[in-house]
PDB file of N, CA and C in Angstrom:
ATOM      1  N   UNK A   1      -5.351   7.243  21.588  1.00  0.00           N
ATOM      2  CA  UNK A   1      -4.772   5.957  21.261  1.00  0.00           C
ATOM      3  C   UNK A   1      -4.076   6.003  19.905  1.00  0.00           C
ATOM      4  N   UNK A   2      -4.639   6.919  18.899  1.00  0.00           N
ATOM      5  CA  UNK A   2      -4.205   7.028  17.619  1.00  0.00           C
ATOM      6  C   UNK A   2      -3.043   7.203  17.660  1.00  0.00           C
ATOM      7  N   UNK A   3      -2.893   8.624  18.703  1.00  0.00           N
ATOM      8  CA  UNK A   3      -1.968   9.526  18.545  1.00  0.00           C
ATOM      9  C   UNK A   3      -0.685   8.596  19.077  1.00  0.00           C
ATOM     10  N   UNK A   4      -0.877   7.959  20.154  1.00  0.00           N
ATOM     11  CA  UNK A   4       0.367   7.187  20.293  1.00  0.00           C
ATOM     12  C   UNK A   4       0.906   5.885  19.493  1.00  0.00           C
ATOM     13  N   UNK A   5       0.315   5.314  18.989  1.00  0.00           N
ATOM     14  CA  UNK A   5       0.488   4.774  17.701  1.00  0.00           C
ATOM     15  C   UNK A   5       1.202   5.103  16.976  1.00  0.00           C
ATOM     16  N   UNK A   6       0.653   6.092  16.182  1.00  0.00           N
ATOM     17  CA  UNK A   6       1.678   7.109  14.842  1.00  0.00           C
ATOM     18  C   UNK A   6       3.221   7.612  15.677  1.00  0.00           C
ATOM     19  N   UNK A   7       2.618   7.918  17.174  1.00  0.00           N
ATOM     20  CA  UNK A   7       4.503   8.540  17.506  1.00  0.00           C
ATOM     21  C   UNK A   7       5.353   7.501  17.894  1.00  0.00           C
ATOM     22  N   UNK A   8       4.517   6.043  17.815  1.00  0.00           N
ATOM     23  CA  UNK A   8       5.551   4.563  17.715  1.00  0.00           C
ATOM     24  C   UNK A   8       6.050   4.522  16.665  1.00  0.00           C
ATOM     25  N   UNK A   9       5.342   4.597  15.448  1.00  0.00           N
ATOM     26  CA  UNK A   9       5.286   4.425  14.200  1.00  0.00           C
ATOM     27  C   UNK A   9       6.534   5.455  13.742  1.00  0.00           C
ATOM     28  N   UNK A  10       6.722   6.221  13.978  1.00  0.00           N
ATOM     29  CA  UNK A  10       7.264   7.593  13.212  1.00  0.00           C
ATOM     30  C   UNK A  10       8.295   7.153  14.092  1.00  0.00           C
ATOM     31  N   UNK A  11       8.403   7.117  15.297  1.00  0.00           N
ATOM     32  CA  UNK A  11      10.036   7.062  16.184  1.00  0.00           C
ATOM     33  C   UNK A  11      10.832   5.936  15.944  1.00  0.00           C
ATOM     34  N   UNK A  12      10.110   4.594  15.266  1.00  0.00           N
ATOM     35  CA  UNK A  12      10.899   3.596  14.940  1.00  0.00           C
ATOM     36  C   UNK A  12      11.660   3.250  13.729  1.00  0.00           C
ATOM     37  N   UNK A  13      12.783   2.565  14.306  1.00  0.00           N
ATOM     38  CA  UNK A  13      14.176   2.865  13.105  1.00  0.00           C
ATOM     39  C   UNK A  13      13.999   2.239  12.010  1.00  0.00           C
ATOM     40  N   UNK A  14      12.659   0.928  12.398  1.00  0.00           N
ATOM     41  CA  UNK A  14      12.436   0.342  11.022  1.00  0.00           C
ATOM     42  C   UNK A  14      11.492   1.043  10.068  1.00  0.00           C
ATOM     43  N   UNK A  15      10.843   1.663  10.882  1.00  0.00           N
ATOM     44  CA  UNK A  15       9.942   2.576  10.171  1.00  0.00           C
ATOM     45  C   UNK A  15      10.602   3.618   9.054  1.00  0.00           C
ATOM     46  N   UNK A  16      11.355   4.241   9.752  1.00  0.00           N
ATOM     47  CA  UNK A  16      12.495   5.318   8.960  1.00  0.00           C
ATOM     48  C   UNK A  16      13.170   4.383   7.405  1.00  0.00           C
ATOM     49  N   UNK A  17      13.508   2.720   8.390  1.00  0.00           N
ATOM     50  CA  UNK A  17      14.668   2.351   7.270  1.00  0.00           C
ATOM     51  C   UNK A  17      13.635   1.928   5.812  1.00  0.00           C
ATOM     52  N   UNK A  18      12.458   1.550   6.430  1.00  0.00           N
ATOM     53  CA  UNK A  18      11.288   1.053   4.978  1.00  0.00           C
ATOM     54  C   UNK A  18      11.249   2.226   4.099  1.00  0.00           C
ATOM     55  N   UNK A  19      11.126   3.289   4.711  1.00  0.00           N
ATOM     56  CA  UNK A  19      10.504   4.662   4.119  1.00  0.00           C
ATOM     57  C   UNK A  19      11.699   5.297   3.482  1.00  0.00           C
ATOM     58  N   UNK A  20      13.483   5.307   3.793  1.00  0.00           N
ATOM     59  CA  UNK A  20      14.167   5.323   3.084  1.00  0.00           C
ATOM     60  C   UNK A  20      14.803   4.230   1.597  1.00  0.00           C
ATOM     61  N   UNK A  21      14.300   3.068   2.026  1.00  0.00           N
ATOM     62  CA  UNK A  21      14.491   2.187   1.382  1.00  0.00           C
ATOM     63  C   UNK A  21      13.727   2.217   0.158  1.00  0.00           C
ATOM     64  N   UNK A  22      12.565   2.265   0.491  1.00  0.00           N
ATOM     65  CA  UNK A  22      11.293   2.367  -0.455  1.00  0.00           C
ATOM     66  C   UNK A  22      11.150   3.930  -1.497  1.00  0.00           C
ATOM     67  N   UNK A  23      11.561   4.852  -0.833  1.00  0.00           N
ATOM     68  CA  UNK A  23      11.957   6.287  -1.339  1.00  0.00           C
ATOM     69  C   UNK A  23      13.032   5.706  -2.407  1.00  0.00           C
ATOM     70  N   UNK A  24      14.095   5.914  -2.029  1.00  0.00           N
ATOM     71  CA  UNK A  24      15.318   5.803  -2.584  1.00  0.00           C
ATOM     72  C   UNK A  24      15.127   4.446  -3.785  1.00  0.00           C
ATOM     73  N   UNK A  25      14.992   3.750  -3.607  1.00  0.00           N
ATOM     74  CA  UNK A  25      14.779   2.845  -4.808  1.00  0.00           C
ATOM     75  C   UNK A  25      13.362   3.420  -5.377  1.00  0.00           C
ATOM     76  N   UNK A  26      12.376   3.942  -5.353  1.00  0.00           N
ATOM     77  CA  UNK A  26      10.957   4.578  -6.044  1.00  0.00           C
ATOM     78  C   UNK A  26      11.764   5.401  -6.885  1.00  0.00           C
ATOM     79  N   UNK A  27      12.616   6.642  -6.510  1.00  0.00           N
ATOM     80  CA  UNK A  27      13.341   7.820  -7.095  1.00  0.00           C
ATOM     81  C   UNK A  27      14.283   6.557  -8.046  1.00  0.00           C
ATOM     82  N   UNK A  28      15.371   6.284  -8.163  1.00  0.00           N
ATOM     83  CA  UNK A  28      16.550   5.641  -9.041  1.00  0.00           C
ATOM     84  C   UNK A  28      15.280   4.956 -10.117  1.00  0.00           C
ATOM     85  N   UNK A  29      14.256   4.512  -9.759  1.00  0.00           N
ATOM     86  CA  UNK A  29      13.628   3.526 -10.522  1.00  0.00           C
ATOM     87  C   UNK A  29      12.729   4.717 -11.302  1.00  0.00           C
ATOM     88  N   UNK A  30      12.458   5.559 -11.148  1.00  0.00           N
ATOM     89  CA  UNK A  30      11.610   6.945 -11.814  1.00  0.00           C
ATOM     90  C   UNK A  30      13.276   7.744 -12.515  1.00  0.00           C
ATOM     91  N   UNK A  31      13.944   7.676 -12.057  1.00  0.00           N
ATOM     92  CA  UNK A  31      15.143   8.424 -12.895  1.00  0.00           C
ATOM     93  C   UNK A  31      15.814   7.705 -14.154  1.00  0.00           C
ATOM     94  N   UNK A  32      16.127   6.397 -13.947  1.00  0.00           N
ATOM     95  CA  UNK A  32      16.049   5.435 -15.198  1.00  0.00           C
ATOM     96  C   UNK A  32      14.937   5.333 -16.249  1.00  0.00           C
ATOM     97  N   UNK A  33      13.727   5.660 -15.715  1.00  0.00           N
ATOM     98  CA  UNK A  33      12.937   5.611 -16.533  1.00  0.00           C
ATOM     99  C   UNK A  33      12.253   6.795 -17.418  1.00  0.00           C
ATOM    100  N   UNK A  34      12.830   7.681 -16.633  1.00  0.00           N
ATOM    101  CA  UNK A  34      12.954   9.448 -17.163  1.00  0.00           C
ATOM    102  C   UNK A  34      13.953   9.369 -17.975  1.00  0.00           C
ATOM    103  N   UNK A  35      15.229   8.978 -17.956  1.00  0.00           N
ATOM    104  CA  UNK A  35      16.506   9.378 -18.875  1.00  0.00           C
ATOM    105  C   UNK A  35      16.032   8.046 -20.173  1.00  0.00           C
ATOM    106  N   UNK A  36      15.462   7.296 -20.116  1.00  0.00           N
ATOM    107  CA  UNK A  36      15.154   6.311 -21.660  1.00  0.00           C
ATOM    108  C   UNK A  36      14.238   6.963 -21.881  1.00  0.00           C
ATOM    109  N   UNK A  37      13.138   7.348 -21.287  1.00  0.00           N
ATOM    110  CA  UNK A  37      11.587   8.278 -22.473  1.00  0.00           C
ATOM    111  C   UNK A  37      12.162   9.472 -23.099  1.00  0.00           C
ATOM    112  N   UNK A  38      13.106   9.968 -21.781  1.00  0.00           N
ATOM    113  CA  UNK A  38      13.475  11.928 -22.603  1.00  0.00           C
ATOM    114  C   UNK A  38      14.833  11.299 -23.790  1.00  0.00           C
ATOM    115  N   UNK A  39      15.092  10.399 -23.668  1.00  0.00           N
ATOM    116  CA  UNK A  39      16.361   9.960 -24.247  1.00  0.00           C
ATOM    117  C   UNK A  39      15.576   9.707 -25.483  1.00  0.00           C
ATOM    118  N   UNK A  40      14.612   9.125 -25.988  1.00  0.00           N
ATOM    119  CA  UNK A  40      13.867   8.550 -26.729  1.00  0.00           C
ATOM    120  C   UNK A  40      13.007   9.873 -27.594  1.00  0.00           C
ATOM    121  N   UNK A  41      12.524  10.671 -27.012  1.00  0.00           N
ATOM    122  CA  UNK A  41      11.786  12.079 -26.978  1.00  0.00           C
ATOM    123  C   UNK A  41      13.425  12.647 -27.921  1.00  0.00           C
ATOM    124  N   UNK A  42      14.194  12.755 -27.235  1.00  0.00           N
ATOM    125  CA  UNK A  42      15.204  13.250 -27.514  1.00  0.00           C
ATOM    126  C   UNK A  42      16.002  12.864 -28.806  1.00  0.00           C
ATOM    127  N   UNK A  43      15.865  11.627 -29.436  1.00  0.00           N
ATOM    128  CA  UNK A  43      16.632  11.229 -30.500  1.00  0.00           C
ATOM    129  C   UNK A  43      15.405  11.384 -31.630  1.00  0.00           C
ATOM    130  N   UNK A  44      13.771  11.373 -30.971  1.00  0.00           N
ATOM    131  CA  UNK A  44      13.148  11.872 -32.117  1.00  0.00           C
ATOM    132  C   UNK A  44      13.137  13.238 -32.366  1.00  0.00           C
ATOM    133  N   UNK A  45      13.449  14.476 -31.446  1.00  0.00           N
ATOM    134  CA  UNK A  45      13.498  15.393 -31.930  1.00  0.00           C
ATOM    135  C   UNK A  45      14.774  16.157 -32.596  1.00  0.00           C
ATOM    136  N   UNK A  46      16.050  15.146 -32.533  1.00  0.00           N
ATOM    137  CA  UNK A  46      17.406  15.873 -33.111  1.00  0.00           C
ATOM    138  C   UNK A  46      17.853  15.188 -33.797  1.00  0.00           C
ATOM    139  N   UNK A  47      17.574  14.058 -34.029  1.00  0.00           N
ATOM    140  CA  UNK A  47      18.344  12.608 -35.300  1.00  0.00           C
ATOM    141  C   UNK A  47      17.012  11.848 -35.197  1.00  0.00           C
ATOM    142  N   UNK A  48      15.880  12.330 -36.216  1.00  0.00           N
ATOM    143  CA  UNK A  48      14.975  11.508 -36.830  1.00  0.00           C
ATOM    144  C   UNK A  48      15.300  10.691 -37.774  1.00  0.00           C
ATOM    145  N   UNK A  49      16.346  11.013 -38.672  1.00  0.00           N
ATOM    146  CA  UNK A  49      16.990  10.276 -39.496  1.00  0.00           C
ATOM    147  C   UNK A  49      17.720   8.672 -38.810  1.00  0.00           C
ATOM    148  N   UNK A  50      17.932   8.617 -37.783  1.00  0.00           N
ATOM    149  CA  UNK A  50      18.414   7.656 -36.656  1.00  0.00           C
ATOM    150  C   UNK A  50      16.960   6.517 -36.217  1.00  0.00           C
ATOM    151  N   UNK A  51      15.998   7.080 -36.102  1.00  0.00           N
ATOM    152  CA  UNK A  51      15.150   5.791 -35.928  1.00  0.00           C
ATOM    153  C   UNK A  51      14.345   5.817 -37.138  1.00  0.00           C
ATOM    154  N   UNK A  52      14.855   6.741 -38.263  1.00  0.00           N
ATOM    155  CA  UNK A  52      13.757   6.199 -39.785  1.00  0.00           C
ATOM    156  C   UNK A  52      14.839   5.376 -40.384  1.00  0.00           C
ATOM    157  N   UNK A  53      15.558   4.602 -40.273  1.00  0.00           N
ATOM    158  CA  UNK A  53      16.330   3.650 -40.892  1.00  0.00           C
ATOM    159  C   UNK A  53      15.609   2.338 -40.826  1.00  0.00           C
ATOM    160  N   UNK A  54      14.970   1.943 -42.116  1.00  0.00           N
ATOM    161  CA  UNK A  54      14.409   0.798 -42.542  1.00  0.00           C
ATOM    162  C   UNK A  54      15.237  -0.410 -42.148  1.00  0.00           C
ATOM    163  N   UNK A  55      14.127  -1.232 -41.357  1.00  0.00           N
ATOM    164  CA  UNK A  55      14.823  -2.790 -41.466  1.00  0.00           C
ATOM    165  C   UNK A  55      14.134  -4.108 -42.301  1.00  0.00           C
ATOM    166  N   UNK A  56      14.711  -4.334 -43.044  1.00  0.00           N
ATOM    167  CA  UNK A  56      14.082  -4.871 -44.238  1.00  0.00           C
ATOM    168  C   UNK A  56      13.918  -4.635 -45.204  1.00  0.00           C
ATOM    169  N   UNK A  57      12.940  -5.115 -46.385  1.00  0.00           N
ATOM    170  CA  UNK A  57      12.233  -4.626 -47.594  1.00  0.00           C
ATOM    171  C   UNK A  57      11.140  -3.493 -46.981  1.00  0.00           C
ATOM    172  N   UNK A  58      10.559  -4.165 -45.993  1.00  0.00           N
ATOM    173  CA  UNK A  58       8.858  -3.463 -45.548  1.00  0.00           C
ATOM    174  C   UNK A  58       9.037  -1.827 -45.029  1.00  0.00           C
ATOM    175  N   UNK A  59       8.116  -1.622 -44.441  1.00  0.00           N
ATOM    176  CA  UNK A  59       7.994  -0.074 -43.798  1.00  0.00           C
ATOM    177  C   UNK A  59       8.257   0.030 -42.191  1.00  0.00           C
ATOM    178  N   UNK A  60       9.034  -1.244 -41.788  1.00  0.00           N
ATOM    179  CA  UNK A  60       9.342  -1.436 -40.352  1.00  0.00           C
ATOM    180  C   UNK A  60      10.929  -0.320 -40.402  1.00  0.00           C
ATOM    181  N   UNK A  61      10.440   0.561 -39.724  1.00  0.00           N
ATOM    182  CA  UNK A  61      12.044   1.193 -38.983  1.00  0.00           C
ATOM    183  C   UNK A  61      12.554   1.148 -37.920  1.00  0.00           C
ATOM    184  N   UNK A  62      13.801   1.572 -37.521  1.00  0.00           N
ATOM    185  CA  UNK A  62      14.063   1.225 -36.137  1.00  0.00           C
ATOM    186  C   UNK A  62      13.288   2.032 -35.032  1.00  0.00           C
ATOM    187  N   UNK A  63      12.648   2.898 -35.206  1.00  0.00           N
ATOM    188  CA  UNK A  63      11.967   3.061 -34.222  1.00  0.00           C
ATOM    189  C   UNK A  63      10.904   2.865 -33.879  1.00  0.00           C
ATOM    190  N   UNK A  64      10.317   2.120 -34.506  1.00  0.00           N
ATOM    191  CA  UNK A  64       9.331   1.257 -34.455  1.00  0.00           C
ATOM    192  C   UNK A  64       9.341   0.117 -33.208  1.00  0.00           C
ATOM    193  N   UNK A  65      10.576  -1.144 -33.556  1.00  0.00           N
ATOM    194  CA  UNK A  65      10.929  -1.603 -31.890  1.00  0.00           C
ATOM    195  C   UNK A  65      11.696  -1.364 -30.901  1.00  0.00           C
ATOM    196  N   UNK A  66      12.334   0.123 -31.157  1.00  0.00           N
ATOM    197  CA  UNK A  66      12.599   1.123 -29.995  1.00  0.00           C
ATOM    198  C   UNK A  66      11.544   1.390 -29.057  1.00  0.00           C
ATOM    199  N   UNK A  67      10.646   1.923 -29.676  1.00  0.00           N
ATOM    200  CA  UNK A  67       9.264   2.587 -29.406  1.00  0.00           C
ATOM    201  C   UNK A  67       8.776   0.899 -28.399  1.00  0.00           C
ATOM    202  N   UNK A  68       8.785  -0.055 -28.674  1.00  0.00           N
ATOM    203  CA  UNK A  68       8.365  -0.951 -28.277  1.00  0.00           C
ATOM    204  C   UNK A  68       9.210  -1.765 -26.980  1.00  0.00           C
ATOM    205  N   UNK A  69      10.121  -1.769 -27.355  1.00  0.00           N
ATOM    206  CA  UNK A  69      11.397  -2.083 -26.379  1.00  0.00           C
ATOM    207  C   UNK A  69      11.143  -1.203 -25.056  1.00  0.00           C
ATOM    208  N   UNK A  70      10.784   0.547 -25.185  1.00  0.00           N
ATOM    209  CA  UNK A  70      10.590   1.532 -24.208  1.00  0.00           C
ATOM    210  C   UNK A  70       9.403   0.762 -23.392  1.00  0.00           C
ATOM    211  N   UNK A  71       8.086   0.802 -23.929  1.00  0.00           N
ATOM    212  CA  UNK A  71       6.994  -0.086 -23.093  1.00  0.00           C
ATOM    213  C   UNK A  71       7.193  -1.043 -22.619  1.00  0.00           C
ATOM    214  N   UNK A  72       8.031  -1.990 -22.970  1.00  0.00           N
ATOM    215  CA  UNK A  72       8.801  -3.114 -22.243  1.00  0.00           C
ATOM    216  C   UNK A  72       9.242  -2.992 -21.219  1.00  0.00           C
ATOM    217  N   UNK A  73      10.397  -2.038 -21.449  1.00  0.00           N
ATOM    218  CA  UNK A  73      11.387  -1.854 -20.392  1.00  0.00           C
ATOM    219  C   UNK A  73      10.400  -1.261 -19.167  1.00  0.00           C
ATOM    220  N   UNK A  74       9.381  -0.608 -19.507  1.00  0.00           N
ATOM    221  CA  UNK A  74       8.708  -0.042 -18.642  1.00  0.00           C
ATOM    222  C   UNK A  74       7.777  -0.955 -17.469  1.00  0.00           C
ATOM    223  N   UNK A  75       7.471  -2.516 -18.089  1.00  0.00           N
ATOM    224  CA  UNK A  75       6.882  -3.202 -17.750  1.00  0.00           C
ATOM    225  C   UNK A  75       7.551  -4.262 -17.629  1.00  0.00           C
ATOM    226  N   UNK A  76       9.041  -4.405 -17.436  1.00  0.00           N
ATOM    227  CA  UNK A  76       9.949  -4.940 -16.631  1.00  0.00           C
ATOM    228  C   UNK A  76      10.030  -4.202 -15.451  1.00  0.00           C
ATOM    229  N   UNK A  77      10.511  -2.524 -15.295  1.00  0.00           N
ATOM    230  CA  UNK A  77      11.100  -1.901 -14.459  1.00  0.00           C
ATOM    231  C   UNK A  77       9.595  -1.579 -13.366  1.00  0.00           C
ATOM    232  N   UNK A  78       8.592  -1.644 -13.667  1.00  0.00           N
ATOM    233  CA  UNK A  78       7.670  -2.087 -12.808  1.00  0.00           C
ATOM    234  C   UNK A  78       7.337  -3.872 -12.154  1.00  0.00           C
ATOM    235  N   UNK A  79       7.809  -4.708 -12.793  1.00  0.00           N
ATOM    236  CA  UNK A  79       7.813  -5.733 -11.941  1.00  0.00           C
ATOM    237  C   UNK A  79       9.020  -6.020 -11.307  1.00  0.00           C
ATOM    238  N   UNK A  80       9.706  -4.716 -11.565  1.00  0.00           N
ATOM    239  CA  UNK A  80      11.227  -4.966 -10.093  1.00  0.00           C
ATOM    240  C   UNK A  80      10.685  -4.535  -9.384  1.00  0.00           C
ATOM    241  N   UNK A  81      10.111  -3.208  -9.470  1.00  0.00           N
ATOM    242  CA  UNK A  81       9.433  -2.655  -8.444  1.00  0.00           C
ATOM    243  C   UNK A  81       8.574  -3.914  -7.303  1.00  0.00           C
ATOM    244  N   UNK A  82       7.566  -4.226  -8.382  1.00  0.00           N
ATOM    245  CA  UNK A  82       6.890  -4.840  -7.861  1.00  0.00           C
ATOM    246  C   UNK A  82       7.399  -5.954  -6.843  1.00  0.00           C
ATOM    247  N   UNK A  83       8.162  -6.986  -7.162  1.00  0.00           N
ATOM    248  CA  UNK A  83       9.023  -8.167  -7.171  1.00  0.00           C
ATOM    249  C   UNK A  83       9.782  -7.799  -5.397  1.00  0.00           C
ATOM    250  N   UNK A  84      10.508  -6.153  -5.723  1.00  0.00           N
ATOM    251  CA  UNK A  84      11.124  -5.751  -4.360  1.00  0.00           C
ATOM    252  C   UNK A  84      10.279  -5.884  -3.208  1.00  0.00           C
ATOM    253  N   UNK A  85       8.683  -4.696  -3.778  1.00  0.00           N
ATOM    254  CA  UNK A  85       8.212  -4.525  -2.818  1.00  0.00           C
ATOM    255  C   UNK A  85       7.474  -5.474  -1.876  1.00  0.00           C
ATOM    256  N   UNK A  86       6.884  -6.673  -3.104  1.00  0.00           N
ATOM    257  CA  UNK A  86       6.519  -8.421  -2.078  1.00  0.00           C
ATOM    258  C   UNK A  86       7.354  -9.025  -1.583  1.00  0.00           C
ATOM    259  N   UNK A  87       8.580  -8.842  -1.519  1.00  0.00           N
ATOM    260  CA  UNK A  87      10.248  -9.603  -0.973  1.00  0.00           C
ATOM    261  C   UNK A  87      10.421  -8.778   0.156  1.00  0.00           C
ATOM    262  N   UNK A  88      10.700  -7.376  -0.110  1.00  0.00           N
ATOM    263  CA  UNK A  88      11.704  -6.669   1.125  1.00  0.00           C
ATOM    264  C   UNK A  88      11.014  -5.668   1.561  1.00  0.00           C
ATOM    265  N   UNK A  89       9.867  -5.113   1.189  1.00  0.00           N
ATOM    266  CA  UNK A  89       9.362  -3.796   1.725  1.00  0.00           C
ATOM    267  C   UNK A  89       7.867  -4.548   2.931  1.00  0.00           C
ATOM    268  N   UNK A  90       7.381  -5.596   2.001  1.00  0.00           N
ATOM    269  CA  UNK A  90       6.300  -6.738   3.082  1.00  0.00           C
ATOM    270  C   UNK A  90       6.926  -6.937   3.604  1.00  0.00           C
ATOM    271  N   UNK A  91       8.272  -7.559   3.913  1.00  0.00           N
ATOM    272  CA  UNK A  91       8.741  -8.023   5.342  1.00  0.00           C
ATOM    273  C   UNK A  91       8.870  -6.888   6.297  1.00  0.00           C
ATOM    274  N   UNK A  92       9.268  -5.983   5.933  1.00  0.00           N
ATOM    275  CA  UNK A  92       9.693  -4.530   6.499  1.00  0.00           C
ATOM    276  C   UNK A  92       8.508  -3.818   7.171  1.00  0.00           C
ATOM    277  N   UNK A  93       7.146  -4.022   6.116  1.00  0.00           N
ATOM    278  CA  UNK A  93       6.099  -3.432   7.118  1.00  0.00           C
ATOM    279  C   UNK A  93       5.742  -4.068   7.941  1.00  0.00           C
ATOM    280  N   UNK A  94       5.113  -5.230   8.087  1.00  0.00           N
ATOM    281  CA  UNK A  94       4.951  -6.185   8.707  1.00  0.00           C
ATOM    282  C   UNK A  94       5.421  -6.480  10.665  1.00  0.00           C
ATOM    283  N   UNK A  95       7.314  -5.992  10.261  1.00  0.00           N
ATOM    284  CA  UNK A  95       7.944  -6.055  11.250  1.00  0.00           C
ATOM    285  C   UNK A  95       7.425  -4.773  12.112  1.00  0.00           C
ATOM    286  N   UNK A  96       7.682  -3.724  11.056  1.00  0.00           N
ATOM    287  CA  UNK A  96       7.149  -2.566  11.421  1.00  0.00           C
ATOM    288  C   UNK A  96       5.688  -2.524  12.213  1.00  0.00           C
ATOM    289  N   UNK A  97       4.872  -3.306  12.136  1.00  0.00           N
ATOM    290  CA  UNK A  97       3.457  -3.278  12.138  1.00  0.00           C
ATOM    291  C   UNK A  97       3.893  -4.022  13.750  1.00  0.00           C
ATOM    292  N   UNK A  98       4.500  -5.266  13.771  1.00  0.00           N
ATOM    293  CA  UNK A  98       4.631  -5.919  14.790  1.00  0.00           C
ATOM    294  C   UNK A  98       5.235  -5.098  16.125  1.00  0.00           C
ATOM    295  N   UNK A  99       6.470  -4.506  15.933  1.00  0.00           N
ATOM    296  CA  UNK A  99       6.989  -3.684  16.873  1.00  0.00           C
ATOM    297  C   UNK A  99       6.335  -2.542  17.310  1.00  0.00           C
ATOM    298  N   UNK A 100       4.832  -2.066  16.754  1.00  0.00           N
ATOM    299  CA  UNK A 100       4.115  -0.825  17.212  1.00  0.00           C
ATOM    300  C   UNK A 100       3.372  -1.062  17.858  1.00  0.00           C
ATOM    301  N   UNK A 101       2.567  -2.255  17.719  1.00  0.00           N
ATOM    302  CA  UNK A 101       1.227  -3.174  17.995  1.00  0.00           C
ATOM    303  C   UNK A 101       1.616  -3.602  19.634  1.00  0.00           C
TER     304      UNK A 101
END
């Protein structure tokens, strides 16, 4: 019974289109977020002089809310994630779930 299940599951086009959908936006959303950390990694190891530029009187530099902006962005670009996957990837399994059943 399993077994025919999974070869519903696997032969259907919605099945394929969730699993490309969900791939393909997982990857772009891990590649944006690879090119700002190594980008970041990257300007501290060749122009340190670039985020030690003081803002203010105090000991705040710019990379200080660089550094902070990065965790942000990180915890934006996970509630797109998130945001997609309760909008368009739940409807998608769901359907998916319905057409196997």
């Amino acid at each position: 019974m399993k077994e025919d299940i999974v070869n519903k599951l696997v032969s259907s086009p919605r099945y394929r289109e969730l699993v490309a959908k969900r791939s393909s936006f997982g990857w772009l959303l891990t590649a944006i977020m690879l090119v700002v950390y190594y980008g970041y990694i990257l300007v501290i190891a060749f122009k340190k002089d670039l985020l030690a530029i003081p803002l203010g009187e105090g000991v705040m530099t710019v990379g200080i809310p660089v550094g902070i902006g990065i965790i942000v962005f990180t915890v934006i670009i996970t509630g797109i994630y998130v945001h997609r996957a309760n909008a368009e990837f739940d409807d998608l399994t769901k359907s998916v779930l319905k057409e196997v059943e």
